[in-house]
C-alpha atoms as a PDB file:
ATOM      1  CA  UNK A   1    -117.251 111.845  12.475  1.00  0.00           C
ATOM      2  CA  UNK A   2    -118.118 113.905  15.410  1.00  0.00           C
ATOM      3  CA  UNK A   3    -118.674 112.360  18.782  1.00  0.00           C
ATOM      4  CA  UNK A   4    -122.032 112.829  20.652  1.00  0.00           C
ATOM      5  CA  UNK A   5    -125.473 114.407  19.040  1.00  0.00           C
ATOM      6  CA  UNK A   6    -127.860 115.644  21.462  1.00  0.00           C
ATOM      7  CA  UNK A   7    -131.740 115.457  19.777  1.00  0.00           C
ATOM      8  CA  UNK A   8    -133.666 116.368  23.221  1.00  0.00           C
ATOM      9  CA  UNK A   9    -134.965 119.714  23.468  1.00  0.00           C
ATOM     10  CA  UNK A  10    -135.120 120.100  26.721  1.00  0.00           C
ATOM     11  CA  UNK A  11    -131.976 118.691  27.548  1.00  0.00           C
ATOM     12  CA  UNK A  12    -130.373 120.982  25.161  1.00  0.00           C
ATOM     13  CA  UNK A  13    -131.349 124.054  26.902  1.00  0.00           C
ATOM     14  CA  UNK A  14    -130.123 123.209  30.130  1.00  0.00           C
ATOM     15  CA  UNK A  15    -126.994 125.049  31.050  1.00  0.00           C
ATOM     16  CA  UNK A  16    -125.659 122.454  33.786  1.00  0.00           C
ATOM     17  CA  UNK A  17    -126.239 119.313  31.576  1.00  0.00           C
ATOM     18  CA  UNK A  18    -124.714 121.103  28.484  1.00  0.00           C
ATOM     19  CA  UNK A  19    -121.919 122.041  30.936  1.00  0.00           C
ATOM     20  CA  UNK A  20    -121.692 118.618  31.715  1.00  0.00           C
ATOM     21  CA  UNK A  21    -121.420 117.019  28.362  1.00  0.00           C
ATOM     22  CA  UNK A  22    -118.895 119.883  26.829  1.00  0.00           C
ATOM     23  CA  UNK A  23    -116.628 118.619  29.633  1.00  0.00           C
ATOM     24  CA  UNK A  24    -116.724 115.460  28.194  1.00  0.00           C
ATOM     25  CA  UNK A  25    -117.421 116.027  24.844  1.00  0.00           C
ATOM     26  CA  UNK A  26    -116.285 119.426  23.588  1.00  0.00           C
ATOM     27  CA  UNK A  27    -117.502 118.929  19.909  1.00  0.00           C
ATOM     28  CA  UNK A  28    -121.040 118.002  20.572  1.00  0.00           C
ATOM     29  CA  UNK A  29    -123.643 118.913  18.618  1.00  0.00           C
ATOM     30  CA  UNK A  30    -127.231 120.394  20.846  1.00  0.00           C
ATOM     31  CA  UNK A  31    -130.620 120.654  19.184  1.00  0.00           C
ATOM     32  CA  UNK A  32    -130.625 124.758  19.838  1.00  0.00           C
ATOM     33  CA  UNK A  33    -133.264 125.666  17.050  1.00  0.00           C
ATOM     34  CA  UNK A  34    -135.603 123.339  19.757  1.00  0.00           C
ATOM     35  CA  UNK A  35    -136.452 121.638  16.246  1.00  0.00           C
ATOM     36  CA  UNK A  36    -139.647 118.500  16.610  1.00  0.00           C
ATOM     37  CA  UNK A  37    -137.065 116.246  14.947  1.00  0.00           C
ATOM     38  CA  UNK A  38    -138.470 113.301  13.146  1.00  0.00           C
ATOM     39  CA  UNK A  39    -138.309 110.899  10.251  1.00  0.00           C
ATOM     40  CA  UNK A  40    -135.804 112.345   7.791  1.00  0.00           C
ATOM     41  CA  UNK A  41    -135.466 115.781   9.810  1.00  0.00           C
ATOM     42  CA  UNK A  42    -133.905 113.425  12.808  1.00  0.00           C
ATOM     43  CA  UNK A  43    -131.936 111.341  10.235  1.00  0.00           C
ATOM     44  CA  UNK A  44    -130.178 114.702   8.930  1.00  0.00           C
ATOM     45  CA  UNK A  45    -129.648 115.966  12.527  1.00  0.00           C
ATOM     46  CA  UNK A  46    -127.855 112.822  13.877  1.00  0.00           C
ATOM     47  CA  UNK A  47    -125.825 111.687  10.778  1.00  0.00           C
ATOM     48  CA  UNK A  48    -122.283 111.712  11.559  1.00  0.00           C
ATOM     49  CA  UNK A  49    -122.351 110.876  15.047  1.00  0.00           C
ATOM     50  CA  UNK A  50    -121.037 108.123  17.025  1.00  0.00           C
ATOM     51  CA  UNK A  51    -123.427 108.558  20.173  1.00  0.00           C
ATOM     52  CA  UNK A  52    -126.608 110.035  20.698  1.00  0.00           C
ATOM     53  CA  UNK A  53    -128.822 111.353  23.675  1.00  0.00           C
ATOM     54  CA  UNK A  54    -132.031 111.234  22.660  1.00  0.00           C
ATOM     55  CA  UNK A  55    -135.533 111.576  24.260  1.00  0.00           C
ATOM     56  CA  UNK A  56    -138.560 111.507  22.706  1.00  0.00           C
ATOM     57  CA  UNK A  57    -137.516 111.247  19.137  1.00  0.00           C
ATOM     58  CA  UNK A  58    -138.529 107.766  17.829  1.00  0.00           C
ATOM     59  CA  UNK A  59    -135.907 105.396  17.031  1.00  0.00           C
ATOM     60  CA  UNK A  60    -136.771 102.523  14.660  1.00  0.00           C
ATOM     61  CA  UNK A  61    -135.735 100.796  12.027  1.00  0.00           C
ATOM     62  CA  UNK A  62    -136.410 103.413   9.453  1.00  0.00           C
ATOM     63  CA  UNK A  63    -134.063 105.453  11.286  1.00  0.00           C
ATOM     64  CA  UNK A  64    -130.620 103.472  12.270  1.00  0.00           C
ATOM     65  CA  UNK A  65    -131.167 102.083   8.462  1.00  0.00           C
ATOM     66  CA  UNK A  66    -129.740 105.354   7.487  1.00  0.00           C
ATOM     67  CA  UNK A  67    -127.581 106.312  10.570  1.00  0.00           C
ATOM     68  CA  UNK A  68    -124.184 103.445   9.724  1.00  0.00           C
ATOM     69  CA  UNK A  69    -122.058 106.007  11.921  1.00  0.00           C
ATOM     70  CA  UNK A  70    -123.884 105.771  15.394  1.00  0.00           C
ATOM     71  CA  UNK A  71    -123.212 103.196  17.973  1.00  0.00           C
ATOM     72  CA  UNK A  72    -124.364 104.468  21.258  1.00  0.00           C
ATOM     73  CA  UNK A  73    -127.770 105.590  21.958  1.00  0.00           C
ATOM     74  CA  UNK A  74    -128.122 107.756  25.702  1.00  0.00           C
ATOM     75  CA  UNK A  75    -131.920 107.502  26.522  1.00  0.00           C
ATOM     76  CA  UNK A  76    -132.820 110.502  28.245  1.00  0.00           C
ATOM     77  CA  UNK A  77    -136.213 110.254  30.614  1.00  0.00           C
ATOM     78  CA  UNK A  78    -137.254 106.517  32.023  1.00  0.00           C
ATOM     79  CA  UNK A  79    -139.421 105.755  28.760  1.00  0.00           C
ATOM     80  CA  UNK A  80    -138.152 103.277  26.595  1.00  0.00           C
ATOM     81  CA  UNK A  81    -141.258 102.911  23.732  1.00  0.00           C
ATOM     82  CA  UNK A  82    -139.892 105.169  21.650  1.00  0.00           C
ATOM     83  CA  UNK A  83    -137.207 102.809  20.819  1.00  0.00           C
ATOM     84  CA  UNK A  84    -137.692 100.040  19.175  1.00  0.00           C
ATOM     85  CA  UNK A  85    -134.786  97.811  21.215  1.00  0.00           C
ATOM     86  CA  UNK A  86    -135.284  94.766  18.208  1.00  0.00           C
ATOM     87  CA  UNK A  87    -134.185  97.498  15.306  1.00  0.00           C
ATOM     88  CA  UNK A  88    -131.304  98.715  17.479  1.00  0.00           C
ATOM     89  CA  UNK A  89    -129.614  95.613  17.973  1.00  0.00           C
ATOM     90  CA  UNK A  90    -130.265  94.815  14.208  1.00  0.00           C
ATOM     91  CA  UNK A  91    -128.140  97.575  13.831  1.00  0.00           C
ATOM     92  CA  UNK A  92    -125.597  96.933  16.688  1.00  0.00           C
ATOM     93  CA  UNK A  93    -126.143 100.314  18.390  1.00  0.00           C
ATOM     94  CA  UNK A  94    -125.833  99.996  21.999  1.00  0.00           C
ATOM     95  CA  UNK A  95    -128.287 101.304  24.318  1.00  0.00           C
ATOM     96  CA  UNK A  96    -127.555 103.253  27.811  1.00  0.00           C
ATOM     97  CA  UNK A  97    -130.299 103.626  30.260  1.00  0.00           C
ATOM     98  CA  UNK A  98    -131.661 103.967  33.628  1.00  0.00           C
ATOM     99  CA  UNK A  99    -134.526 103.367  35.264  1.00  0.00           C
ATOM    100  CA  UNK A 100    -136.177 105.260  38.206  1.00  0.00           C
ATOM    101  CA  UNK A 101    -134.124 108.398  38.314  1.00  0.00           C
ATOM    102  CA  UNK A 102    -137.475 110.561  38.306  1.00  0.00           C
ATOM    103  CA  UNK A 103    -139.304 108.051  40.581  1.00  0.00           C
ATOM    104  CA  UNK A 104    -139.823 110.700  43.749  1.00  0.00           C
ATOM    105  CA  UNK A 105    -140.895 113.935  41.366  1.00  0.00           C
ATOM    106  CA  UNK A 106    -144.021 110.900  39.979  1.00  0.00           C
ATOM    107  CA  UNK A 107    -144.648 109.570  43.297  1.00  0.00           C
ATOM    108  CA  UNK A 108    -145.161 113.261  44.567  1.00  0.00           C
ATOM    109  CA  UNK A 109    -146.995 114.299  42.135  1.00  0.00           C
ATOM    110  CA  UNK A 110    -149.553 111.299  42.403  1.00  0.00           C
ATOM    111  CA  UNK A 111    -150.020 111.316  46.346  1.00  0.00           C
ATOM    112  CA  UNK A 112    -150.877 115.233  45.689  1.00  0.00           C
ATOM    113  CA  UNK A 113    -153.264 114.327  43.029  1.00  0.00           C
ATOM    114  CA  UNK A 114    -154.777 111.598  44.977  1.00  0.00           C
ATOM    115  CA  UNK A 115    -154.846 113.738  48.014  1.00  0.00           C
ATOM    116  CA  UNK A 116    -156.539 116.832  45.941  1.00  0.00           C
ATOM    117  CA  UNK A 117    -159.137 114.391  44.426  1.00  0.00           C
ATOM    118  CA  UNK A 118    -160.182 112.538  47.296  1.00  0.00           C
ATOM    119  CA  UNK A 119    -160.430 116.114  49.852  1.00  0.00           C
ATOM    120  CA  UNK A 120    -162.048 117.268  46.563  1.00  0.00           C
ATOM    121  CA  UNK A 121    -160.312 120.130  46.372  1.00  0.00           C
ATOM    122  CA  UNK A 122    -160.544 120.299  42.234  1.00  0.00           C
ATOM    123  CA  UNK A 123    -164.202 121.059  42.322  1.00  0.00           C
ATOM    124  CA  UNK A 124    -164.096 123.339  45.525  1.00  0.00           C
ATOM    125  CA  UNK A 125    -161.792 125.469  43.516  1.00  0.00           C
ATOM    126  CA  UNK A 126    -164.254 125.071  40.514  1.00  0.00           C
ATOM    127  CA  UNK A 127    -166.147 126.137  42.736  1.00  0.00           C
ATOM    128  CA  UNK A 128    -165.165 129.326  44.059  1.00  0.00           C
ATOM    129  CA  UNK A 129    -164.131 130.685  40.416  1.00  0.00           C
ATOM    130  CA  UNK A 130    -167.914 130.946  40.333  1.00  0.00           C
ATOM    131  CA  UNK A 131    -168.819 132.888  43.499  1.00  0.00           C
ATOM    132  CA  UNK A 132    -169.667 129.909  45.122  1.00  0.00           C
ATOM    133  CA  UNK A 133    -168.653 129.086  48.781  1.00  0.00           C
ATOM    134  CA  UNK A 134    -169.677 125.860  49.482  1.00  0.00           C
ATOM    135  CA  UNK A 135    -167.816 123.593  52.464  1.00  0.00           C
ATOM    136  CA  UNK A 136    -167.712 120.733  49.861  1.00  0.00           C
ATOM    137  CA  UNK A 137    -166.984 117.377  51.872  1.00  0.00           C
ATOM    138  CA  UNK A 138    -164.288 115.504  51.121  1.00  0.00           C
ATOM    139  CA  UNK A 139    -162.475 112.084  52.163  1.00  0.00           C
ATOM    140  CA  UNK A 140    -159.312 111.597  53.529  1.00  0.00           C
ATOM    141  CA  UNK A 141    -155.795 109.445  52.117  1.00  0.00           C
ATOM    142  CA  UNK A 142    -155.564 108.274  55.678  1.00  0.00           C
ATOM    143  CA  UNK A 143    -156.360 104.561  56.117  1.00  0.00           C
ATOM    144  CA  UNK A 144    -158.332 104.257  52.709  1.00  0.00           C
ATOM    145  CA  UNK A 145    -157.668 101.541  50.155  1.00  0.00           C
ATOM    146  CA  UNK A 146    -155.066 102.293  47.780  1.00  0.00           C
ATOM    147  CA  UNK A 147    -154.604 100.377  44.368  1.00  0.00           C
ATOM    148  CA  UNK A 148    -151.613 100.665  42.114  1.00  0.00           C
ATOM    149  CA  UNK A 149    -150.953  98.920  38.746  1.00  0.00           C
ATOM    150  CA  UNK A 150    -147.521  98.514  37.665  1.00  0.00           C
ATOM    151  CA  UNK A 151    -144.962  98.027  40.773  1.00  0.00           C
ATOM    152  CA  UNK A 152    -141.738  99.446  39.178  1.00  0.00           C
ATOM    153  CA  UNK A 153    -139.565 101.939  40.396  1.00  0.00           C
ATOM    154  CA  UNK A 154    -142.353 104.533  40.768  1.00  0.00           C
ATOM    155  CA  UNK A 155    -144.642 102.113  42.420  1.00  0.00           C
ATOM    156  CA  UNK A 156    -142.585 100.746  44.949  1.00  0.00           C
ATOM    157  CA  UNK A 157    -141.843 104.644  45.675  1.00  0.00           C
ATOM    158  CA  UNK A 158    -145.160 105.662  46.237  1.00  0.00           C
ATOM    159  CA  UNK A 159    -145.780 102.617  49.151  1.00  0.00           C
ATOM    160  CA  UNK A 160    -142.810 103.935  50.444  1.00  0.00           C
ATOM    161  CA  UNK A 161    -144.231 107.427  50.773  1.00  0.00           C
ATOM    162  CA  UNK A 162    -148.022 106.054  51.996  1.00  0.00           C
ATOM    163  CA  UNK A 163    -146.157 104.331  55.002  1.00  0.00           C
ATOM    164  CA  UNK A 164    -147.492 106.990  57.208  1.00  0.00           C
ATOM    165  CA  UNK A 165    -151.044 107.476  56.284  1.00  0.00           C
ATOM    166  CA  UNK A 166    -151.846 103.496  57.238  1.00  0.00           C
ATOM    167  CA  UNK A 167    -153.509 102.989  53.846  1.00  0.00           C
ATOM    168  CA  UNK A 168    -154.142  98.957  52.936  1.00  0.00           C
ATOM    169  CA  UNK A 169    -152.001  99.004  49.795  1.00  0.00           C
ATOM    170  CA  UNK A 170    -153.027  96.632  46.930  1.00  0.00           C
ATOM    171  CA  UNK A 171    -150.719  95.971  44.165  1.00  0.00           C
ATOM    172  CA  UNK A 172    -150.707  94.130  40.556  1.00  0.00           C
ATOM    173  CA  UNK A 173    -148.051  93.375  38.612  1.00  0.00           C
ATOM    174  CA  UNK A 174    -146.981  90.811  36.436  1.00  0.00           C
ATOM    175  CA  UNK A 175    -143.914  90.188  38.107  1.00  0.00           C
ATOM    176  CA  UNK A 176    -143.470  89.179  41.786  1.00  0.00           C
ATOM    177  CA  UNK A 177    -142.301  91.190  44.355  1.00  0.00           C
ATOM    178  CA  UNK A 178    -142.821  89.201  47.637  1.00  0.00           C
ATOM    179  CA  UNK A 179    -140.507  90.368  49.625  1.00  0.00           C
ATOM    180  CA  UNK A 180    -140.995  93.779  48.889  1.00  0.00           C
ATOM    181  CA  UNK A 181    -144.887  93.542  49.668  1.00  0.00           C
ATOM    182  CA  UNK A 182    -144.073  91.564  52.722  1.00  0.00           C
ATOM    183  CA  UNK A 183    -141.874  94.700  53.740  1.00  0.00           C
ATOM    184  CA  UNK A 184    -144.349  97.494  53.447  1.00  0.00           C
ATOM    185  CA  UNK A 185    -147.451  95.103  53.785  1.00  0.00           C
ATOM    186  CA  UNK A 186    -148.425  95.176  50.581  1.00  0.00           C
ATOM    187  CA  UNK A 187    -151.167  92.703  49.237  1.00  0.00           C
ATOM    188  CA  UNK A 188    -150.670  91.350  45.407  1.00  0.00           C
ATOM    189  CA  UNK A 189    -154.100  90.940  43.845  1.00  0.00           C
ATOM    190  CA  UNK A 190    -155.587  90.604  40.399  1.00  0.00           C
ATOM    191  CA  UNK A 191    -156.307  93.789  37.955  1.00  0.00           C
ATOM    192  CA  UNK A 192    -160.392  93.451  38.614  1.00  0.00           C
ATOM    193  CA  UNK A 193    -160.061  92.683  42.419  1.00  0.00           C
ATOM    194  CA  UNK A 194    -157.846  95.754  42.564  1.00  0.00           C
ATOM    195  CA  UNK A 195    -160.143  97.610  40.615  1.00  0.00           C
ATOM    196  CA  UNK A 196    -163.043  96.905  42.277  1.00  0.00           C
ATOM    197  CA  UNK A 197    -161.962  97.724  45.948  1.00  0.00           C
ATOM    198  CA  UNK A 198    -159.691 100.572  45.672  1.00  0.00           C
ATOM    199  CA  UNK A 199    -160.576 103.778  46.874  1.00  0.00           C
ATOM    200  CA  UNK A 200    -157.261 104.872  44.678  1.00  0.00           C
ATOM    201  CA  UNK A 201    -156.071 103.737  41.399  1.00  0.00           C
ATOM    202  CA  UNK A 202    -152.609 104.809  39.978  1.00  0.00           C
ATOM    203  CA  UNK A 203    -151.461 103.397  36.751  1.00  0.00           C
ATOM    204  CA  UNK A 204    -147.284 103.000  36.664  1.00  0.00           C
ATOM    205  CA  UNK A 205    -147.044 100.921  33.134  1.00  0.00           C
ATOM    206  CA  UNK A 206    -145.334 100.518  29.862  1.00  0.00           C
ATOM    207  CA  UNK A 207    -147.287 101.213  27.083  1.00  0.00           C
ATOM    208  CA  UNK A 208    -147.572  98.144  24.769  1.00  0.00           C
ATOM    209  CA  UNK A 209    -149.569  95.869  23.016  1.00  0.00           C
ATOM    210  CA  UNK A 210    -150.345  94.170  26.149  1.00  0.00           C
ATOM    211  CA  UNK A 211    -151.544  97.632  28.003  1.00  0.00           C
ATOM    212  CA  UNK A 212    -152.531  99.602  25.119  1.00  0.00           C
ATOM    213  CA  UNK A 213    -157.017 100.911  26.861  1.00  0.00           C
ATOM    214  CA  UNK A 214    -155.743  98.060  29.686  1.00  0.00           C
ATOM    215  CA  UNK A 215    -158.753 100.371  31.427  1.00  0.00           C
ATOM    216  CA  UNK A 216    -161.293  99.809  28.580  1.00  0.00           C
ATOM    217  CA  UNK A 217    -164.982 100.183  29.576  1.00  0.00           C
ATOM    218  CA  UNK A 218    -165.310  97.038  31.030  1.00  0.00           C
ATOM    219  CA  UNK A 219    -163.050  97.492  33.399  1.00  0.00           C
ATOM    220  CA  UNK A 220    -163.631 101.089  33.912  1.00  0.00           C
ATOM    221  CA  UNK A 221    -167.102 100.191  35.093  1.00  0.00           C
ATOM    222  CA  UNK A 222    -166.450  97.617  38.172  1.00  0.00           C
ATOM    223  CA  UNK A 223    -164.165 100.204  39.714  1.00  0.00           C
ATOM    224  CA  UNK A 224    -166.215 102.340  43.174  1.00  0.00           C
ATOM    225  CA  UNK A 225    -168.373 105.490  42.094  1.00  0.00           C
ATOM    226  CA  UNK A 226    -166.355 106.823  44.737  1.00  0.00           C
ATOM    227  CA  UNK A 227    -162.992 105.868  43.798  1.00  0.00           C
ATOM    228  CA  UNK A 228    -160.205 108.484  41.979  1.00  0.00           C
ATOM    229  CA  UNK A 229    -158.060 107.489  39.169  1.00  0.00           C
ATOM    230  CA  UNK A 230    -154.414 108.790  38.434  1.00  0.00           C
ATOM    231  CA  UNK A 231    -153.073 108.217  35.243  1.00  0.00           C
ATOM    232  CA  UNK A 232    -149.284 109.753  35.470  1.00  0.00           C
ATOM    233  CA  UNK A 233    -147.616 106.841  33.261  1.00  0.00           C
ATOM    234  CA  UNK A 234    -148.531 107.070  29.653  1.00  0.00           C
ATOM    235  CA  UNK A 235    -151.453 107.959  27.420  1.00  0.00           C
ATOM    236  CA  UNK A 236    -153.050 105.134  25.054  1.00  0.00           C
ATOM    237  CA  UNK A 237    -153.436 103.211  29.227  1.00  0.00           C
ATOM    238  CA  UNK A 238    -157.235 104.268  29.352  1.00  0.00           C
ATOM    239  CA  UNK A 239    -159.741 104.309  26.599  1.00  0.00           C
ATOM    240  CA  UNK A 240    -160.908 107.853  27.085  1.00  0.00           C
ATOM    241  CA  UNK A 241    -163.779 107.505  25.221  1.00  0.00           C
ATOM    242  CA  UNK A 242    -165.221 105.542  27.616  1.00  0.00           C
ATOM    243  CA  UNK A 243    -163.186 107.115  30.496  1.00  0.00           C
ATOM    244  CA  UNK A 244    -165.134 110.252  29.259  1.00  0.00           C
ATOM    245  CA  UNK A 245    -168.516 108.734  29.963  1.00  0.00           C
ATOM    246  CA  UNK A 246    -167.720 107.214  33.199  1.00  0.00           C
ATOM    247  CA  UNK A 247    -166.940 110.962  34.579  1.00  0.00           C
ATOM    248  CA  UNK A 248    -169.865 112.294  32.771  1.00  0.00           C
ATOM    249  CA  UNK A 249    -172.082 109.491  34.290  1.00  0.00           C
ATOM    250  CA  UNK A 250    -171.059 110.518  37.929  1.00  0.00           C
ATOM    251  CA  UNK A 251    -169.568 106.228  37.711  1.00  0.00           C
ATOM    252  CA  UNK A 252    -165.836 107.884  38.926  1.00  0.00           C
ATOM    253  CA  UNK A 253    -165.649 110.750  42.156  1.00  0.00           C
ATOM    254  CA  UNK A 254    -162.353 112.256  40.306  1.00  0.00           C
ATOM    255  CA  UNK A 255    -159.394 111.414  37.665  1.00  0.00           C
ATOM    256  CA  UNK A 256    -156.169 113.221  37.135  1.00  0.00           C
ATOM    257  CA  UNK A 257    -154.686 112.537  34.407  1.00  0.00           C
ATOM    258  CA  UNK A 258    -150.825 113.964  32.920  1.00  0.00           C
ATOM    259  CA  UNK A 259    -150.643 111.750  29.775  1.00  0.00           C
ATOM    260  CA  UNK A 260    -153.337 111.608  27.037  1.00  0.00           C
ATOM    261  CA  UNK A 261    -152.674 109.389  23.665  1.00  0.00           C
ATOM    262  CA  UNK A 262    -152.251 112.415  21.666  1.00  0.00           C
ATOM    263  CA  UNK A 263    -150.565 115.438  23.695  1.00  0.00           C
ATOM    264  CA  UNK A 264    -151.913 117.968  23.680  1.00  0.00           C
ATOM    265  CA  UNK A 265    -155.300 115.957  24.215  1.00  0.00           C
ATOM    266  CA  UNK A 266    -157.485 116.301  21.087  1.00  0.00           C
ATOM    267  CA  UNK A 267    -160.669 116.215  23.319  1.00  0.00           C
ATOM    268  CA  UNK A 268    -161.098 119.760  25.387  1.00  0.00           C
ATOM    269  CA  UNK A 269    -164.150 118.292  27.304  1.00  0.00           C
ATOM    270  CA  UNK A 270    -161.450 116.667  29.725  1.00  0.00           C
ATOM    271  CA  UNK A 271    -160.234 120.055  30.604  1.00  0.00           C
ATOM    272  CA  UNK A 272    -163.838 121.794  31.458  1.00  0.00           C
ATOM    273  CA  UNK A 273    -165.199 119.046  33.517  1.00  0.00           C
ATOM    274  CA  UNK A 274    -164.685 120.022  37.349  1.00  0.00           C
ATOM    275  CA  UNK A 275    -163.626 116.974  39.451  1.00  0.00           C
ATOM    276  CA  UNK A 276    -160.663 116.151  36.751  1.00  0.00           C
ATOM    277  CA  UNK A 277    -157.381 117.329  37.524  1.00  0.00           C
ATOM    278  CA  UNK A 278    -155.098 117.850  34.285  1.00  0.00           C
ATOM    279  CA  UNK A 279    -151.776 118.623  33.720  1.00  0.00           C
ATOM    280  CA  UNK A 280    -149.467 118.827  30.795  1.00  0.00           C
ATOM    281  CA  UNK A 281    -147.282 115.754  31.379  1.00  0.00           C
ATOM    282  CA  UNK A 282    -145.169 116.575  34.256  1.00  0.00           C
ATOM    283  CA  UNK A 283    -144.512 114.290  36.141  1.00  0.00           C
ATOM    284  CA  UNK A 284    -140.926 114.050  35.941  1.00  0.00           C
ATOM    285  CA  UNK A 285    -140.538 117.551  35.053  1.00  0.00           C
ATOM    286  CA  UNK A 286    -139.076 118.682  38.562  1.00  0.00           C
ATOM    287  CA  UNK A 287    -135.637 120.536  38.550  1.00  0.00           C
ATOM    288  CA  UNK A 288    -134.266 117.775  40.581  1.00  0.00           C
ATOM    289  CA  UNK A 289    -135.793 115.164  38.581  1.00  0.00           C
ATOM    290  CA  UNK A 290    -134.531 116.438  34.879  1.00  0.00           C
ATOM    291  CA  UNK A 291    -130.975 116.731  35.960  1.00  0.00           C
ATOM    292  CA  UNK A 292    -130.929 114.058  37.365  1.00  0.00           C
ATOM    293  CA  UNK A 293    -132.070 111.783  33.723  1.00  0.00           C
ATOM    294  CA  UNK A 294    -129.689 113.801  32.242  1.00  0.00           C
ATOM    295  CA  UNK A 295    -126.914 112.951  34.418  1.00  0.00           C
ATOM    296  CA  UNK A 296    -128.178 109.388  33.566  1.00  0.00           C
ATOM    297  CA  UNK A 297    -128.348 109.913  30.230  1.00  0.00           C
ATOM    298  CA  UNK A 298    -124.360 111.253  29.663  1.00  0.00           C
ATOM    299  CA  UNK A 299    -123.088 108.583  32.282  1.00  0.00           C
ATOM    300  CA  UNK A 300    -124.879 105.816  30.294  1.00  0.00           C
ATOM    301  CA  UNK A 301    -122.828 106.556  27.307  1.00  0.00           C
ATOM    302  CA  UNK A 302    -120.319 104.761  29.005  1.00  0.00           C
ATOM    303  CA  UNK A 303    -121.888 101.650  30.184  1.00  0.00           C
ATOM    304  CA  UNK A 304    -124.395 101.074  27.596  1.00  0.00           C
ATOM    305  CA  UNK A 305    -125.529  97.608  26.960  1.00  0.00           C
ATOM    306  CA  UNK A 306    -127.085  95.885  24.165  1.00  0.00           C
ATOM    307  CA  UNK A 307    -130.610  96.999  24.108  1.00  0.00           C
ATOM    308  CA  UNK A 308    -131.988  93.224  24.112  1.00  0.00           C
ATOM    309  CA  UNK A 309    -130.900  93.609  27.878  1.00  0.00           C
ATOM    310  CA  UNK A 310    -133.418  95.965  28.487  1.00  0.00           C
ATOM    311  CA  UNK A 311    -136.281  94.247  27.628  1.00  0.00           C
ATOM    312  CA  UNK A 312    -136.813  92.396  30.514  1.00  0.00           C
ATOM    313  CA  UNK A 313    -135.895  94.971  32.767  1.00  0.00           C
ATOM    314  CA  UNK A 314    -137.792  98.378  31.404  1.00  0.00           C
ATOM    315  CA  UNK A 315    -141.222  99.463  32.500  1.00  0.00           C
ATOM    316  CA  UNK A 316    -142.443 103.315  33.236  1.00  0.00           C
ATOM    317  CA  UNK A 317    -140.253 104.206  35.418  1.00  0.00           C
END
């Protein structure tokens, strides 16, 4: 039986985390051929292992039914819906995660996009590409209101980083966080009250049954004609059909989105409209940020817990 399997692609190509894991496991097996491993093709490639790192391969039921050998899942990225955390303890497989560990390469990423849509700096640049120069007129981050959903790791991060721009910070959660708000002088509201009074809305959730189009149309439409929405969590958060005709409808000022729920997004129209910022689900995807999960990843090997554990404490990000 050999000892660790890694199924990520990514992670497999990275010299310093494959350094990393030879040092500690000097049989283990990488995904080289950068194989799309599912359904049988992922049962063949992690048969006869005792641990795994795996990241977006989907682990289910279907799967550890077949897989008696492996004990020890290593989730690499802060994403836990491709598991299926009921199936794995089923199956007594143990589960090592972390959460957070690409928090500042999101948060970045989202005060940029909210920064770029509000100065409006996507459609000057459409702009120009067509021989226009136009001074468009923008607004500023500065002292505007800004709405997240979902205060996890990512979210807390990002009030950290709008400390200085004296924004009025609205948050919703279904947890409570009252000390932390009371900290950085955040006020807890309701989804539609934060909806309808945010110049900003960033979206930092799980995707679930409970948040699967959370933004459907009925919500989409109380939000400001002037406010800009950031979707950097997961796709399948916004009903894009509807999300489609908001933009279209001049109801929205700007969206950037970095998830769709099918990647690469089946609908083009997303990409040729000019106050909509796309890009190809990167939000964790900085150098720091990638060794960094995979550090995670190979040290939660060791302290992995049984995945029940984590269903009270996982979120995006």
């Amino acid at each position: 039986m050999g000892s660790l399997v890694v199924a990520s692609r990514s992670f497999s190509k990275h010299p310093l985390l494959r350094k990393e894991v030879l040092n500690l496991y000097p049989d283990a097996k990488f995904n080289d051929e950068g194989l799309s491993l599912q359904g049988d093709s992922l049962v063949k490639f992690l048969s006869g292992y005792e641990k795994a790192i795996t990241a977006l391969e989907t682990i289910d039921d279907s799967i550890l039914s077949k897989l008696p050998e492996l004990r020890v899942i290593g989730k690499y990225g802060v994403g836990l819906d491709m598991i299926d955390l009921d199936a794995m303890s089923k199956y007594d497989v143990q589960l090592g995660w972390k959460g957070g560990v690409n928090k500042r390469s999101v948060s970045e990423l989202v005060i940029s996009s909210a920064i770029a849509l509000l100065h409006r700096s996507v459609f000057a640049n459409s702009e120009v590409r067509k021989g226009k120069w136009n001074q468009v007129k923008g607004r500023q981050l500065s002292e505007c209101t800004f709405g997240i959903v979902g205060c996890g790791h990512i979210g807390k991060d990002i009030i950290r980083l709008l400390q200085p721009f004296n924004c009025k910070i609205l948050a919703h959660d279904i947890l409570e966080f009252n000390n932390f708000y009371l900290q950085y002088n955040v006020t807890s509201v309701g989804l539609d009250e934060l909806l309808e009074t945010s110049d900003v809305v960033t979206l930092h959730l799980p995707l679930d049954n409970s948040t699967k189009n959370i933004l459907n149309k009925e919500r989409l439409s109380i939000m400001k004609d002037t406010a800009v929405l950031i979707n950097l969590a997961r796709g399948g958060l916004i009903d894009e059909a509807e999300l489609k005709n908001i933009i279209l409808t001049n109801k929205i000022a700007g969206v950037a989105m970095d998830v769709f729920a099918v990647e690469p997004p089946s609908d083009s129209d997303f990409s040729t409209m000019d106050n909509v910022l796309i890009t190809p689900h990167i939000g964790g995807s900085t150098e720091e940020a990638i060794f960094a999960m995979g550090m995670a990843a190979i040290e939660s090997l060791k302290n992995s817990k049984n995945p029940l554990y984590f269903k009270s404490t996982s979120g995006n990000g």
